[in-house]
Protein backbone atom coordinates (compact mmCIF):
# COMPACT_ATOMS: atom_id res chain seq x y z
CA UNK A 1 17.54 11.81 -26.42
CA UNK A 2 15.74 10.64 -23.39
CA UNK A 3 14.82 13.13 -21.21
CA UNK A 4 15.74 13.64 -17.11
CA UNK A 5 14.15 11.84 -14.51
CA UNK A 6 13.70 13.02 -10.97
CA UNK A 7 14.54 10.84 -8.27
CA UNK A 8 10.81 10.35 -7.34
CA UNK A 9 10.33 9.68 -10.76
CA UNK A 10 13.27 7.03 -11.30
CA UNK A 11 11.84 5.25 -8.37
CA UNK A 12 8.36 5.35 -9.58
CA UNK A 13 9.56 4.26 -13.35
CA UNK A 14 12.13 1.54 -12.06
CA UNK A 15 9.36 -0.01 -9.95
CA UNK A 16 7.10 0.29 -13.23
CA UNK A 17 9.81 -1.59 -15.18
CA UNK A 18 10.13 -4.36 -12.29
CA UNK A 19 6.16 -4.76 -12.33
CA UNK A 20 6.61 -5.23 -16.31
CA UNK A 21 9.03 -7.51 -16.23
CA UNK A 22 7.50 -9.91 -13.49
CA UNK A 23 4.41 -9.85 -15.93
CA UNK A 24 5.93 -10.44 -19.13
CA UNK A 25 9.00 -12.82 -18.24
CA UNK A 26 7.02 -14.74 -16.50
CA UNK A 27 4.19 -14.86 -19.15
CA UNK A 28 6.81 -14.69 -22.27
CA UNK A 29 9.98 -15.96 -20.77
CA UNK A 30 13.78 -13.82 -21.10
CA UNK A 31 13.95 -14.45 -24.89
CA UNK A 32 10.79 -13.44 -26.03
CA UNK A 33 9.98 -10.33 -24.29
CA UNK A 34 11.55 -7.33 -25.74
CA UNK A 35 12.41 -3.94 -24.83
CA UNK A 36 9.57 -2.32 -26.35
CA UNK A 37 6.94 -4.58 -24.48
CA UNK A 38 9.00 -3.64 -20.82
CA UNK A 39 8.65 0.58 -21.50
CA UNK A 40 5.54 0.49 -23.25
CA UNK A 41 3.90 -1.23 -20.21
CA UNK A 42 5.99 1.40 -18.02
CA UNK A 43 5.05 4.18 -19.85
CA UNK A 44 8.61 5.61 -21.10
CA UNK A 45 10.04 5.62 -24.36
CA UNK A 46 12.42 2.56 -25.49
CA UNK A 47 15.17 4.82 -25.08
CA UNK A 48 14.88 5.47 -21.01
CA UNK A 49 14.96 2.05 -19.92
CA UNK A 50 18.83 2.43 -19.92
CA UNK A 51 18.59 4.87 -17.45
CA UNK A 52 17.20 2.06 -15.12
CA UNK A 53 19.16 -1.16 -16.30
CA UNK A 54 22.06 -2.09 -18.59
CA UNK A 55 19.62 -4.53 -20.42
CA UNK A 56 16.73 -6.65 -19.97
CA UNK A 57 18.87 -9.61 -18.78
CA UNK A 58 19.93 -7.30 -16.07
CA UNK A 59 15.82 -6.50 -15.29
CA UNK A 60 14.95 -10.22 -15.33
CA UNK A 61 17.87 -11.14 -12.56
CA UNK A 62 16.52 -7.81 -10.34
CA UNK A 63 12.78 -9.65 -10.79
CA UNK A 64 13.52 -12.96 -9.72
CA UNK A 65 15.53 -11.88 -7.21
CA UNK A 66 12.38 -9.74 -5.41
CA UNK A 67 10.51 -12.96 -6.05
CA UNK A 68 13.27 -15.17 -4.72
CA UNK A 69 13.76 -12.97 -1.45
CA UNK A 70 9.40 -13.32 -0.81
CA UNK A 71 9.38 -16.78 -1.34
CA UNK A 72 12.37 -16.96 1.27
CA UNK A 73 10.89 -15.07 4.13
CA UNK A 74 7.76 -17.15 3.35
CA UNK A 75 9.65 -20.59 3.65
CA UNK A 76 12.01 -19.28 6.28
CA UNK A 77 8.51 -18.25 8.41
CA UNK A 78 7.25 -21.78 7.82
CA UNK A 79 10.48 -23.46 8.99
CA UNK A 80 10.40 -21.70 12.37
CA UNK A 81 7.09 -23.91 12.98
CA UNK A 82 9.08 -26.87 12.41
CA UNK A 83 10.26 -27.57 15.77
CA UNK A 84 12.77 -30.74 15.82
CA UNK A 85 13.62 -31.58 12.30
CA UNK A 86 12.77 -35.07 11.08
CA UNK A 87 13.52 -36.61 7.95
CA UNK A 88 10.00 -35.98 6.92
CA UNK A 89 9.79 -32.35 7.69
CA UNK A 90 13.08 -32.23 5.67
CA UNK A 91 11.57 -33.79 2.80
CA UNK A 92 8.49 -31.60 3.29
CA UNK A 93 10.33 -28.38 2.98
CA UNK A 94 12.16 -29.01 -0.19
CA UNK A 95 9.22 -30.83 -1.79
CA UNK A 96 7.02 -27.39 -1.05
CA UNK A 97 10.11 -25.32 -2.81
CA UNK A 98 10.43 -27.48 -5.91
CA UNK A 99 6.23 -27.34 -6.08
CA UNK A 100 6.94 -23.57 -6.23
CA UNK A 101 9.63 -23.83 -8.95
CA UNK A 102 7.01 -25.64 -11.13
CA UNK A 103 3.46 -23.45 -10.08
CA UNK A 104 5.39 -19.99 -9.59
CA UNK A 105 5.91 -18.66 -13.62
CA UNK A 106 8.57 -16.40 -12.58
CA UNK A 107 10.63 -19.00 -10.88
CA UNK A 108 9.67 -21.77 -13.43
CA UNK A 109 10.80 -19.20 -16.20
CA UNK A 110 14.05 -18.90 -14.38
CA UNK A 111 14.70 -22.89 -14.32
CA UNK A 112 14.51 -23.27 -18.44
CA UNK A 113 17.97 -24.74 -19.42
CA UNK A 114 17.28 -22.17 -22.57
CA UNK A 115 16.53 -19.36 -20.02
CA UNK A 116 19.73 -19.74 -17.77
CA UNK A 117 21.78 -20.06 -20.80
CA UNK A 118 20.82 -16.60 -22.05
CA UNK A 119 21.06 -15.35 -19.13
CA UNK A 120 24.53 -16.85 -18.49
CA UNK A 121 25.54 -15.23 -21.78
CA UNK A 122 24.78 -11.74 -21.16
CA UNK A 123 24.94 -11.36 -17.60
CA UNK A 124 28.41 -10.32 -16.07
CA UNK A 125 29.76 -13.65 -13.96
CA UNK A 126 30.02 -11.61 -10.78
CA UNK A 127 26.46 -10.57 -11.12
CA UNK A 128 25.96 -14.83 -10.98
CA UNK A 129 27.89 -15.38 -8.53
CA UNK A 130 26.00 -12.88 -6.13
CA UNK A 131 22.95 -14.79 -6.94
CA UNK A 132 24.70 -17.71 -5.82
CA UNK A 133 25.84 -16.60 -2.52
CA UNK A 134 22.91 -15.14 -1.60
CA UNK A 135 21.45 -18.83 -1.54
CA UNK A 136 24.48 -19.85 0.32
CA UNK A 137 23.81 -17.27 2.91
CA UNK A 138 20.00 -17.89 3.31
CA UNK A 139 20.75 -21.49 4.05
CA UNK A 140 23.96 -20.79 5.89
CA UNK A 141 22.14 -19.91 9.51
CA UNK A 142 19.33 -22.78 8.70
CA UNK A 143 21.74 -25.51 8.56
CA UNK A 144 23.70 -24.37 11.27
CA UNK A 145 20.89 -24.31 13.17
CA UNK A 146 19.68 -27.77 12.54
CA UNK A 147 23.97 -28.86 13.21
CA UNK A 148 23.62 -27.35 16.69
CA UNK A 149 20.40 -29.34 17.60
CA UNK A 150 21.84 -31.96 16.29
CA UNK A 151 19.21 -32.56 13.51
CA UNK A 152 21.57 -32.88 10.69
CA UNK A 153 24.41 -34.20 10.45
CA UNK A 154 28.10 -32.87 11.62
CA UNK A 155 30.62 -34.73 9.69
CA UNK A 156 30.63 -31.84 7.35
CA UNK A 157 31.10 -27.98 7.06
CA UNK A 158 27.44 -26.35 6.71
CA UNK A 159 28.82 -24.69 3.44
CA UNK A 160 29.04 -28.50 2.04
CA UNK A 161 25.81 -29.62 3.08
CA UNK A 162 24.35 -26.38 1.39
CA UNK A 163 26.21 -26.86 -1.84
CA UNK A 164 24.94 -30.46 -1.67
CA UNK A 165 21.15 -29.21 -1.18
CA UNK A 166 21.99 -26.60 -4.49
CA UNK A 167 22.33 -30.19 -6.51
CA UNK A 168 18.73 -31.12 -5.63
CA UNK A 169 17.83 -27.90 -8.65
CA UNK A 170 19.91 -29.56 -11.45
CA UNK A 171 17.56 -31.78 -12.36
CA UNK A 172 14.88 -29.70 -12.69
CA UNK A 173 17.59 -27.14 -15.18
CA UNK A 174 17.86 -29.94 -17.58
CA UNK A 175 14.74 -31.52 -17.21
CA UNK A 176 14.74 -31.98 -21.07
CA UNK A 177 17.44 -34.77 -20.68
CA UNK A 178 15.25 -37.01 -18.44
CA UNK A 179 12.32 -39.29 -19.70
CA UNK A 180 9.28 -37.66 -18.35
CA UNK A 181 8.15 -40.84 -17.04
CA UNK A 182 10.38 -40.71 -14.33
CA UNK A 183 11.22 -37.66 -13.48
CA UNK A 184 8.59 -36.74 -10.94
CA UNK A 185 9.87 -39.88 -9.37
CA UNK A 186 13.22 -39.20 -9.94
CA UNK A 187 13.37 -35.96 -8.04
CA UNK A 188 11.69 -37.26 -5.05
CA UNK A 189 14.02 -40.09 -4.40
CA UNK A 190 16.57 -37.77 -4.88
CA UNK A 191 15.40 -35.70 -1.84
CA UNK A 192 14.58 -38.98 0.34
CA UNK A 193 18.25 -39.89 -0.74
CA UNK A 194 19.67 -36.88 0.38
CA UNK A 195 17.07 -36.23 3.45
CA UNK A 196 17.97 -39.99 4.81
CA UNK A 197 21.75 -39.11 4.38
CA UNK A 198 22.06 -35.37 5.93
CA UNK A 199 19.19 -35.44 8.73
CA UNK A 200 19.58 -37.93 12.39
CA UNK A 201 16.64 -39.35 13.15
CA UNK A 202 15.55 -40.05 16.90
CA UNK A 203 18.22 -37.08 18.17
CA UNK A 204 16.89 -34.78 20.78
């Protein structure tokens, strides 16, 4: 039976466990890190990680959400520098977030079709949807924003221009079903498409 934990220790562990799991998922991916690998790195036995989390699955959403809310405060700093939005800066911005789904392992881990699946599987639905509208609420003010200075378009609600920039990541989910010789391409004239459609050019 695993023993107590003190509250300075739970933190300490938990954090270990986090630290793990950024390492390992995004070395290893969901399916083939285990248990054991996550507590040995921590330094607890197998039996204590349910003190800190209901199962891996549960671990790897709590990882890529810390690395989800840094890479937001870093792209959120970097939009403030922006000024008046242009189709170009537009483009710019989600060109520099899809380079970071490919170059940062957590986040490239995360956008596996095989990955998402498993984690669809065991993760409770709520638990998704939370992940979903906490994207929805970091783009919320942004768009907004951009409606009011009359960068982007106004014809629609800022909750259907976000849901139309969520679209932009399904490629990349099922990249398997795309000929690799166009892809690259693919994606790109997808965000032209949609960065000539949502952003006015010339407005000031």
């Amino acid at each position: 039976m695993a023993r107590g934990f003190s509250d300075k220790e739970k933190q300490i562990i938990r954090n270990k466990l986090i630290s793990a799991g950024r390492e390992f998922f995004g070395k290893y991916g969901l399916r083939r890190t285990s248990i054991e690998d996550l507590t040995k790195a921590a330094g607890i036995a197998q039996g204590s990680f349910y003190t800190f989390f209901d199962s891996k699955e549960e671990l790897y959403l709590e990882v890529i959400n810390n690395e989800g809310e840094a890479i937001k405060e870093n792209f959120l700093k970097q939009e403030k520098d922006i000024g008046h939005l242009t189709r170009e800066d537009f483009k710019a911005f989600f060109k520099k977030i899809l380079h970071v789904i490919n170059t940062n392992p957590i986040i490239k881990q995360m956008f596996l079709e095989e990955e998402v699946d498993l984690l669809v599987r065991k993760i409770p639905v709520e638990k998704i949807k939370e992940c979903n509208r906490r994207f929805v609420d970091d783009f919320l003010p942004l768009i907004k924003k951009w409606q009011q200075e009359g960068s982007v378009i106004t014809d629609y609600r800022p909750e259907v221009i976000v849901a139309v920039l969520q679209t932009l990541y399904y490629p990349i989910l099922h990249k398997k079903a795309f000929d690799p010789d166009v892809f690259e391409e693919m994606v790109q004239l997808l965000i032209e498409i949609v960065a000539n459609g949502l952003v006015v050019e010339g407005s000031r």
